[in-house]
PDB file of N, CA and C in Angstrom:
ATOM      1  N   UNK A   1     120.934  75.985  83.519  1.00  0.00           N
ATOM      2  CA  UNK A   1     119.733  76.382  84.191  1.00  0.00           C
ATOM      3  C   UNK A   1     119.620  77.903  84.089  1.00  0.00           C
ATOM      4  N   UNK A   2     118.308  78.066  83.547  1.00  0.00           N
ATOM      5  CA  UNK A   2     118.159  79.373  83.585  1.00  0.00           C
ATOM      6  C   UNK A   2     117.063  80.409  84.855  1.00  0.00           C
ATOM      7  N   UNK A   3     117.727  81.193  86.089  1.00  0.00           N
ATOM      8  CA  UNK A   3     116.928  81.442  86.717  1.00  0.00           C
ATOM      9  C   UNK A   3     116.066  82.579  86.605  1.00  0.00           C
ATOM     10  N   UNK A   4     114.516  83.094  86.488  1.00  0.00           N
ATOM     11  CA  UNK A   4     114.160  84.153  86.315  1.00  0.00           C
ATOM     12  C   UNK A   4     112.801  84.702  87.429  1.00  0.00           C
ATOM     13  N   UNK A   5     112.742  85.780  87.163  1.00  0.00           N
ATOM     14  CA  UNK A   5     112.637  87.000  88.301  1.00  0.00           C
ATOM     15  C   UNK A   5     111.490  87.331  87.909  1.00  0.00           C
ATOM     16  N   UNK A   6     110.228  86.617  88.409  1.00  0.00           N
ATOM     17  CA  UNK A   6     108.853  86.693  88.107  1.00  0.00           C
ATOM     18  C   UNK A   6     108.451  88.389  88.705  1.00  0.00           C
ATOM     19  N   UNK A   7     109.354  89.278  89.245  1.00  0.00           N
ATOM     20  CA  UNK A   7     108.857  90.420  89.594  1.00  0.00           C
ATOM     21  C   UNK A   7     108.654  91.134  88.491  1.00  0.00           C
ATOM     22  N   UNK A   8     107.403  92.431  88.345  1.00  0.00           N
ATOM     23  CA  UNK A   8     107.340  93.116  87.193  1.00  0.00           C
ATOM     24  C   UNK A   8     108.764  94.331  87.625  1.00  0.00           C
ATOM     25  N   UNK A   9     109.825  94.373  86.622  1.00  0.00           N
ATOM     26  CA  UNK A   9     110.835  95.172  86.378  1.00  0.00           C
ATOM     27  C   UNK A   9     110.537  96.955  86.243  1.00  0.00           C
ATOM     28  N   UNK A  10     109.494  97.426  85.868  1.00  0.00           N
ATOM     29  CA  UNK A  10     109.055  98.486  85.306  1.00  0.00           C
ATOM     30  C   UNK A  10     108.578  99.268  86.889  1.00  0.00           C
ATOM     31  N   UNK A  11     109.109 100.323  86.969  1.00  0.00           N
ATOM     32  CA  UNK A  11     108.464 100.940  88.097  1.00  0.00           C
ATOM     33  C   UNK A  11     107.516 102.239  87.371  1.00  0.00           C
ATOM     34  N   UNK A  12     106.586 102.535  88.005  1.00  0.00           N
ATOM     35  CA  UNK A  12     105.667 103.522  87.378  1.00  0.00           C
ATOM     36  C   UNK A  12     106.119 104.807  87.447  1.00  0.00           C
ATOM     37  N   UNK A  13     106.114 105.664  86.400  1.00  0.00           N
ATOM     38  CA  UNK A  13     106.638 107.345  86.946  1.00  0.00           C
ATOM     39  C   UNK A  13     106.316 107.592  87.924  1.00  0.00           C
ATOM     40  N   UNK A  14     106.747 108.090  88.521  1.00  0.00           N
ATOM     41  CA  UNK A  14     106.772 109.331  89.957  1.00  0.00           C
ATOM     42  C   UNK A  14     106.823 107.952  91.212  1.00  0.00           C
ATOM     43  N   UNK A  15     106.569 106.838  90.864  1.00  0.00           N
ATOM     44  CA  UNK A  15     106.717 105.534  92.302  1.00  0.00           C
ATOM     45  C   UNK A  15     108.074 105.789  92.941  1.00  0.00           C
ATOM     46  N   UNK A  16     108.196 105.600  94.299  1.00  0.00           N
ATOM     47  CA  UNK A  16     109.091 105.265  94.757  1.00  0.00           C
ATOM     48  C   UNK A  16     109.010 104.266  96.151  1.00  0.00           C
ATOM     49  N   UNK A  17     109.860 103.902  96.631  1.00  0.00           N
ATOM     50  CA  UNK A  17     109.467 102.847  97.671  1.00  0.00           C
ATOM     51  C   UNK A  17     109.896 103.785  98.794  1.00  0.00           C
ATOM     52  N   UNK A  18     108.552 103.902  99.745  1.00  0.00           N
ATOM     53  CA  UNK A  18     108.714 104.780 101.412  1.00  0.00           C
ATOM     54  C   UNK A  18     109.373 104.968 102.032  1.00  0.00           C
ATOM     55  N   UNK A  19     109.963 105.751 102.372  1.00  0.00           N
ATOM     56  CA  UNK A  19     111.394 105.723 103.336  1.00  0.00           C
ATOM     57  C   UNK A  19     111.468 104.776 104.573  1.00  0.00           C
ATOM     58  N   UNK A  20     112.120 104.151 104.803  1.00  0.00           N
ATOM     59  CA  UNK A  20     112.672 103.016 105.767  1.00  0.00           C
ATOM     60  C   UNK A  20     112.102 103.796 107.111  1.00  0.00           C
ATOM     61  N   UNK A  21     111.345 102.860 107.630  1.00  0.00           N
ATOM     62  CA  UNK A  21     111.413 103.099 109.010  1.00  0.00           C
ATOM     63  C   UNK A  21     112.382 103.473 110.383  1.00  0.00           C
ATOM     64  N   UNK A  22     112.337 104.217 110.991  1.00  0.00           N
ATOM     65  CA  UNK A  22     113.823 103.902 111.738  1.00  0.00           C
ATOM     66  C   UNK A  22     113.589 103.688 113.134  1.00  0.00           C
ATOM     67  N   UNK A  23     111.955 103.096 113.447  1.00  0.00           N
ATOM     68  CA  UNK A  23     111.827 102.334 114.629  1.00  0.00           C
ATOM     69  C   UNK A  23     110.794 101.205 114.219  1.00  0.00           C
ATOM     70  N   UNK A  24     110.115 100.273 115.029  1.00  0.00           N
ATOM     71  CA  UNK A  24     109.319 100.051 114.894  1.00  0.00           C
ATOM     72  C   UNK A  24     108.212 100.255 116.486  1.00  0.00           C
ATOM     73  N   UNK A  25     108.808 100.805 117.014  1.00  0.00           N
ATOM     74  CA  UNK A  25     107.997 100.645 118.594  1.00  0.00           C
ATOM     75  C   UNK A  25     106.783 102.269 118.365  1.00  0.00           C
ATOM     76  N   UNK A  26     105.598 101.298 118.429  1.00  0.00           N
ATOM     77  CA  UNK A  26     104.551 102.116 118.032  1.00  0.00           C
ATOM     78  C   UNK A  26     104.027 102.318 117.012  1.00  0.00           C
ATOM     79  N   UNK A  27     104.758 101.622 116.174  1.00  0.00           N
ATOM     80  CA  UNK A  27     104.325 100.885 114.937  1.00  0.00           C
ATOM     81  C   UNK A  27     102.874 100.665 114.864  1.00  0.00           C
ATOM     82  N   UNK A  28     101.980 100.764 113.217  1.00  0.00           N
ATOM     83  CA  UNK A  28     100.863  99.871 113.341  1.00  0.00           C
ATOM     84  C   UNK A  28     101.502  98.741 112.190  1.00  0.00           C
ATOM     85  N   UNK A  29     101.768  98.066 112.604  1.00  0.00           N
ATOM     86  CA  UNK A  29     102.230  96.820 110.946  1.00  0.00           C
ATOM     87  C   UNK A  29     101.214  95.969 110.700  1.00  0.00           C
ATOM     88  N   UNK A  30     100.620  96.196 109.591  1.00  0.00           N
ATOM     89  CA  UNK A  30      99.589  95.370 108.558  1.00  0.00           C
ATOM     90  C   UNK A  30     100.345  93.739 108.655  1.00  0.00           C
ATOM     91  N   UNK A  31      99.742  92.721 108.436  1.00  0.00           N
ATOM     92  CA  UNK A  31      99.871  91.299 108.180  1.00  0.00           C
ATOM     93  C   UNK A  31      98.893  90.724 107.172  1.00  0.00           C
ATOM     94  N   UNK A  32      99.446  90.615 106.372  1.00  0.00           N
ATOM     95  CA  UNK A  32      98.449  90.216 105.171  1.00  0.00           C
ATOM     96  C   UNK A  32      98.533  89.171 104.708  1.00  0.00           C
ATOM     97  N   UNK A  33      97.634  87.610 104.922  1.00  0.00           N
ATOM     98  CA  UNK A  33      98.013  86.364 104.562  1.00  0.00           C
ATOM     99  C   UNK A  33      97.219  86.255 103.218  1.00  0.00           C
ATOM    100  N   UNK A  34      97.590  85.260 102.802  1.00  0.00           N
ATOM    101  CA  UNK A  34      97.034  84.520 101.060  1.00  0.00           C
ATOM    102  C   UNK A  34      95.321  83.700 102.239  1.00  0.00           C
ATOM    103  N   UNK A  35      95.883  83.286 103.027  1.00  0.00           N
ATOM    104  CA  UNK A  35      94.672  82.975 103.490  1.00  0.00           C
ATOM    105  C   UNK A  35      94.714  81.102 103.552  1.00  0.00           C
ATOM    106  N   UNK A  36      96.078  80.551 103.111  1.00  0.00           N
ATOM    107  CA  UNK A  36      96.293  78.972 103.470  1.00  0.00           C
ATOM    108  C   UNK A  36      96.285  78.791 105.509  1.00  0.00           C
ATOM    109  N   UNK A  37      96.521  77.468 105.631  1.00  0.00           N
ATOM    110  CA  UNK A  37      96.612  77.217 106.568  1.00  0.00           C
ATOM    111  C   UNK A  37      97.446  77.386 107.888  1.00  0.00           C
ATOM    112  N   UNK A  38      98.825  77.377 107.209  1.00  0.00           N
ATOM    113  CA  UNK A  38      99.847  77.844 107.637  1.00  0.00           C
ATOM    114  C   UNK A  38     100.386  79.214 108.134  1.00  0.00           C
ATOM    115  N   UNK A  39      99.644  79.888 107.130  1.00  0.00           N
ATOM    116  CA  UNK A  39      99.955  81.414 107.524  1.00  0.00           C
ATOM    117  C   UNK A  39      99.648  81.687 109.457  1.00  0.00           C
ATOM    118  N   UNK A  40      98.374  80.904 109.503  1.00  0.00           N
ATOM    119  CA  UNK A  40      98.178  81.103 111.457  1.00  0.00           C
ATOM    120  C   UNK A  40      99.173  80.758 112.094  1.00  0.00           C
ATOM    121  N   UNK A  41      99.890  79.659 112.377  1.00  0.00           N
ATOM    122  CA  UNK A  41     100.447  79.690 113.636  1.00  0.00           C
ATOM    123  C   UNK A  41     101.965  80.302 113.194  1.00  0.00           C
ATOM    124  N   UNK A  42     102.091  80.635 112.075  1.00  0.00           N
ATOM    125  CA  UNK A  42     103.559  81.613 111.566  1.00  0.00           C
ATOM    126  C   UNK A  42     103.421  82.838 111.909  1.00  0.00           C
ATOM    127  N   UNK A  43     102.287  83.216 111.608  1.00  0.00           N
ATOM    128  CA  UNK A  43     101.506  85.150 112.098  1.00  0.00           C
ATOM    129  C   UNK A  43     101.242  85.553 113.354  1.00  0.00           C
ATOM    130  N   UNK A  44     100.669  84.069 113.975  1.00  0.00           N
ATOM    131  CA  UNK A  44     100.672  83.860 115.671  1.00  0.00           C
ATOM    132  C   UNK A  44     102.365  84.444 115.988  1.00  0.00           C
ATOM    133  N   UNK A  45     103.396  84.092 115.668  1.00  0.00           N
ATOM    134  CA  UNK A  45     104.635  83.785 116.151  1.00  0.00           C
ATOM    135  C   UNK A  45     104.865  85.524 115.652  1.00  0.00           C
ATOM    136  N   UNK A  46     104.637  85.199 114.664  1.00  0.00           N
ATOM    137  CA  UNK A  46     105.733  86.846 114.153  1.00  0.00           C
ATOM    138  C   UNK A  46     104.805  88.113 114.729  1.00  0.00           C
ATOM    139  N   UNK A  47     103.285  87.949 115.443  1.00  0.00           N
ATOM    140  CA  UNK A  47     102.666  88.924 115.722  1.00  0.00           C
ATOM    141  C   UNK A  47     103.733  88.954 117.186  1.00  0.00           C
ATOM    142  N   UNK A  48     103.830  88.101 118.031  1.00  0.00           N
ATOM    143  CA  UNK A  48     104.040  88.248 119.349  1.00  0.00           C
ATOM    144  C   UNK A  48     105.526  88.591 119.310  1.00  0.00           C
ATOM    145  N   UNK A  49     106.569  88.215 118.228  1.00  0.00           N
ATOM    146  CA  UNK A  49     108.120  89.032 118.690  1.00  0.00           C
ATOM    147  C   UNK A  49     107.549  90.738 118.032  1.00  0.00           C
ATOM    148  N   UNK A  50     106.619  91.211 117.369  1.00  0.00           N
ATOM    149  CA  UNK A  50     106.687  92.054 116.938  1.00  0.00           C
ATOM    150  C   UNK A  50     106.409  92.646 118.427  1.00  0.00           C
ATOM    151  N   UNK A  51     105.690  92.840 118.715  1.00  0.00           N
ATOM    152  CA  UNK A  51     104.567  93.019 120.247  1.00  0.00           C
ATOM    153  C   UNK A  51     106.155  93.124 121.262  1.00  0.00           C
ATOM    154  N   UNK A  52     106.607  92.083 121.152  1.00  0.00           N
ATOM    155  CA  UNK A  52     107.198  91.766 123.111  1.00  0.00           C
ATOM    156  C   UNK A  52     108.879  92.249 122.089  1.00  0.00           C
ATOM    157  N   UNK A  53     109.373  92.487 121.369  1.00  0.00           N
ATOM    158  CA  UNK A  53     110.761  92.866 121.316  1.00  0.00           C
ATOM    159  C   UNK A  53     110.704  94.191 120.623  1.00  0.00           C
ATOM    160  N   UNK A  54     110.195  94.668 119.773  1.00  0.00           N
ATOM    161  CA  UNK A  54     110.154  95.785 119.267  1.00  0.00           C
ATOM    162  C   UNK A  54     109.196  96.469 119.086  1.00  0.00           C
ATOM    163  N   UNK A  55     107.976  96.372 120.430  1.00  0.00           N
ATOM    164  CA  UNK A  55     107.114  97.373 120.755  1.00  0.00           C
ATOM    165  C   UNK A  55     106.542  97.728 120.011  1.00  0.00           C
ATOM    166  N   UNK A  56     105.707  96.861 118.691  1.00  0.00           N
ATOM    167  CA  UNK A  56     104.794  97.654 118.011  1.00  0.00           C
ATOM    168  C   UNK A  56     103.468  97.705 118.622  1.00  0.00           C
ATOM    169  N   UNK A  57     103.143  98.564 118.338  1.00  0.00           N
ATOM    170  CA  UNK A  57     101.461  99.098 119.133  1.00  0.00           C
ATOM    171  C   UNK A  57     100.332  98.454 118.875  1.00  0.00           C
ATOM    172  N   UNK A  58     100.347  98.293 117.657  1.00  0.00           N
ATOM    173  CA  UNK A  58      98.958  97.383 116.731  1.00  0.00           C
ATOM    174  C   UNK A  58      99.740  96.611 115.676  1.00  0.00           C
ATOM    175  N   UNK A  59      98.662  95.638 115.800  1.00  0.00           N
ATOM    176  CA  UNK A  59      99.315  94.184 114.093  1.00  0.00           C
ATOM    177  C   UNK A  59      97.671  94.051 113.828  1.00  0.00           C
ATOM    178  N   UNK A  60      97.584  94.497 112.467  1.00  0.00           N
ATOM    179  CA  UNK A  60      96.256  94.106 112.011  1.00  0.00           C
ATOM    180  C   UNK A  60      96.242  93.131 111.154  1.00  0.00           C
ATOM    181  N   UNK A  61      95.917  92.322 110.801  1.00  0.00           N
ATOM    182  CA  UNK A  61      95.974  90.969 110.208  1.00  0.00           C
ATOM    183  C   UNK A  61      94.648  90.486 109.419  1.00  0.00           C
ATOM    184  N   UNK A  62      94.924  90.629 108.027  1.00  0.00           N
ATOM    185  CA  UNK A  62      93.729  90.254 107.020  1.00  0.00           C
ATOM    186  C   UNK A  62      94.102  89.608 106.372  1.00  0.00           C
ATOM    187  N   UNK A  63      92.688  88.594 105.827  1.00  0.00           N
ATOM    188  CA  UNK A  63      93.616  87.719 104.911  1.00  0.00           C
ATOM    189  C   UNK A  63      92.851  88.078 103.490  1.00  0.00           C
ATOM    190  N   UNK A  64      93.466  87.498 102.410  1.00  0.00           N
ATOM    191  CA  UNK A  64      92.907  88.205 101.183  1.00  0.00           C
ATOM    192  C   UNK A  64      91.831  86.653 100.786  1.00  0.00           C
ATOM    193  N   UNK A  65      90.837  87.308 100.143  1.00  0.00           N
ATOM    194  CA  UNK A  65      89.627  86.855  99.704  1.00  0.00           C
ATOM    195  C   UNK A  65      90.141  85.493  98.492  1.00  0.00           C
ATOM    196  N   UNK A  66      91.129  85.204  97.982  1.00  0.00           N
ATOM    197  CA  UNK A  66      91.680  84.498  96.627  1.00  0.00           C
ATOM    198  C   UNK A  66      93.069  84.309  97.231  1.00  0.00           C
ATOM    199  N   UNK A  67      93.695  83.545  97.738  1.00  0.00           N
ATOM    200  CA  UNK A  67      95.300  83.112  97.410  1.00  0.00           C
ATOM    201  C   UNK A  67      96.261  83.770  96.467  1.00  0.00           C
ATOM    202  N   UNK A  68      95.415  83.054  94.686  1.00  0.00           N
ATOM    203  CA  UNK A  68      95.980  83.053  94.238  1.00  0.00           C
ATOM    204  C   UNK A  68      96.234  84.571  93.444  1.00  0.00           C
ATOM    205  N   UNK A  69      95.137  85.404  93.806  1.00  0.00           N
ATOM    206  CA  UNK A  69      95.230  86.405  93.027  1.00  0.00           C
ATOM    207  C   UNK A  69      96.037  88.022  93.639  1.00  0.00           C
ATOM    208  N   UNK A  70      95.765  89.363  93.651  1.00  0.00           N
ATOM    209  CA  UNK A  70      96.422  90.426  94.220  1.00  0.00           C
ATOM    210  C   UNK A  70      95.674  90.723  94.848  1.00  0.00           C
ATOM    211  N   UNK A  71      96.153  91.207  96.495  1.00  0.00           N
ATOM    212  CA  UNK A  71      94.947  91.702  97.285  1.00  0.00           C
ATOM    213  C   UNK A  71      94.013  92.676  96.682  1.00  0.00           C
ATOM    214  N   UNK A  72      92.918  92.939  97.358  1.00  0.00           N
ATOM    215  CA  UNK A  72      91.775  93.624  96.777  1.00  0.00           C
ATOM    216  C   UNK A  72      91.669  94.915  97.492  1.00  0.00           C
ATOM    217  N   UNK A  73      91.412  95.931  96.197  1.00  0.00           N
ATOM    218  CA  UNK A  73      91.317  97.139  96.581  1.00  0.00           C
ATOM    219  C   UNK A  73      90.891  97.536  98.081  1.00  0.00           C
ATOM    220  N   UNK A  74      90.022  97.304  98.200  1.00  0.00           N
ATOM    221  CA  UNK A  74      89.782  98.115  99.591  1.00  0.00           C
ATOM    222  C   UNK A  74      90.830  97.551 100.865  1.00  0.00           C
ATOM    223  N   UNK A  75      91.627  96.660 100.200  1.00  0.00           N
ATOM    224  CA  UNK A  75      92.626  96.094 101.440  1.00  0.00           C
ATOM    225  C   UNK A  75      93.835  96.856 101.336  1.00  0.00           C
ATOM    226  N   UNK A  76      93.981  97.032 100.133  1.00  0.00           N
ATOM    227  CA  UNK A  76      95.271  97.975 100.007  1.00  0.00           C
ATOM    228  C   UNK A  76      94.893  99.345 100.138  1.00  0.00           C
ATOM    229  N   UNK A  77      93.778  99.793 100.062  1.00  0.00           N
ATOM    230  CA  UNK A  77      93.607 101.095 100.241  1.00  0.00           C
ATOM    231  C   UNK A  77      93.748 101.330 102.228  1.00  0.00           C
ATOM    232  N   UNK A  78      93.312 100.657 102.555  1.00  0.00           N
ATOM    233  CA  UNK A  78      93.114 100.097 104.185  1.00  0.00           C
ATOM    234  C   UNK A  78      94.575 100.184 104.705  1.00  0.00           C
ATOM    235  N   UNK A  79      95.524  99.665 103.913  1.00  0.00           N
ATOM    236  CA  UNK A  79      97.109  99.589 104.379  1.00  0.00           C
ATOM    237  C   UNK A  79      97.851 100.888 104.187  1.00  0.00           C
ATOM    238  N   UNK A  80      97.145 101.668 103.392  1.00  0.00           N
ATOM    239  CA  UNK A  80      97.681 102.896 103.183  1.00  0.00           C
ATOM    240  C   UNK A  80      98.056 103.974 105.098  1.00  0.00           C
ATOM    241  N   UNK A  81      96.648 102.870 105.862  1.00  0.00           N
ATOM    242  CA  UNK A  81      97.253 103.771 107.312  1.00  0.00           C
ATOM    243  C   UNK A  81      98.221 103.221 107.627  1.00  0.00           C
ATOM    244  N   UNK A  82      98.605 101.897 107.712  1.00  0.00           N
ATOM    245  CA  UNK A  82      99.300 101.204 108.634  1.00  0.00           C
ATOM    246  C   UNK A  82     101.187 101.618 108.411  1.00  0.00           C
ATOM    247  N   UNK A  83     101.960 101.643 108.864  1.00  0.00           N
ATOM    248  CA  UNK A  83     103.492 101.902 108.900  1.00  0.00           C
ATOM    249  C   UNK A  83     104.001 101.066 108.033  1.00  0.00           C
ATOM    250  N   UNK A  84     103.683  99.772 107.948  1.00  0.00           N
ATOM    251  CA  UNK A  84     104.616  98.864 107.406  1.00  0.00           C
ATOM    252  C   UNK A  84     103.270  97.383 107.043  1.00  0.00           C
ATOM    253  N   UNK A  85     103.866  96.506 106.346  1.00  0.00           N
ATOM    254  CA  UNK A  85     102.730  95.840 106.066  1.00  0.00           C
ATOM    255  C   UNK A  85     103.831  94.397 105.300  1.00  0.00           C
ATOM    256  N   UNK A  86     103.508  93.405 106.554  1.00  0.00           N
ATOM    257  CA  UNK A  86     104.340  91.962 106.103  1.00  0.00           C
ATOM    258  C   UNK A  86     103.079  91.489 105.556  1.00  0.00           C
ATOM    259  N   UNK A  87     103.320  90.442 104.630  1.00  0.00           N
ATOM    260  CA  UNK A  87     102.578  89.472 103.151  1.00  0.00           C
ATOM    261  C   UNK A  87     103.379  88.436 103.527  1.00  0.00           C
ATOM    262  N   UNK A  88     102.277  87.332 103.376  1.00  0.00           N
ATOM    263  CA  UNK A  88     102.915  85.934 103.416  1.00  0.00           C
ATOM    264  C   UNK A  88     102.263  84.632 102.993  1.00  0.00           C
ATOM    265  N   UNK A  89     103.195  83.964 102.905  1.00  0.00           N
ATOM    266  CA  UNK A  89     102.116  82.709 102.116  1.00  0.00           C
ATOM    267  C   UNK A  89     102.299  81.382 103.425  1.00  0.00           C
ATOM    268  N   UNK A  90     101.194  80.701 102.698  1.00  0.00           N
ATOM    269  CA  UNK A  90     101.572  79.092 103.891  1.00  0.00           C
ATOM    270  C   UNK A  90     100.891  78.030 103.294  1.00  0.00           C
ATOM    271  N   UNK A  91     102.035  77.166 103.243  1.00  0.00           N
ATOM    272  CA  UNK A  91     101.582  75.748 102.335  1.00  0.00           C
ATOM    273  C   UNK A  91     101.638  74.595 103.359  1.00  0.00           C
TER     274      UNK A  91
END
C-alpha cells in the first residue's frame, strides 16, 4: 500500500506559517465550514468550549459558497483580521 500526501509540498518564497499563539483568551477565531450538514452541531460544540474554557472573545463562523472547492477570496481576505481560523468538513 502506497500512502500519499494530497498537500501541495512547495511553499511560496518569502511564506511562512504565523507565529503560534500563546493564548487564546480574547481571541477572535474564524470557523470556516465546507457548508455540509454536520459541520452545525460540531461548530455548535467547538464554538462553546472555545467561549467557556479558553475565553475567546469572538468565533465568526462562515461557510464557503462550494464544498468542494477553496474558500473564496473575499473570505480569506476577511480572515486576515481574525487570530486564528479552524476549517472543517461534515459528512
Amino acid at each position: 500500500m502506497e500512502l500519499l500526501n494530497p498537500s501541495h509540498e512547495q511553499q511560496r518564497a518569502g511564506s511562512a506559517p504565523p507565529p503560534r499563539l500563546d493564548t487564546l483568551e480574547g481571541a477572535i477565531i474564524g470557523v470556516i465550514s465546507n457548508g455540509k450538514e454536520n459541520t452545525v452541531p460540531f461548530f455548535d460544540r467547538v464554538e462553546s468550549i472555545l467561549r467557556e474554557r479558553y475565553g475567546v472573545a469572538k468565533v465568526v463562523r462562515r461557510t464557503k459558497l462550494n464544498y468542494s472547492a477553496p474558500a473564496e477570496v473575499d473570505l480569506m481576505s476577511e480572515a486576515m483580521g481574525w487570530d486564528a481560523v479552524l476549517s472543517g468538513v461534515g459528512d
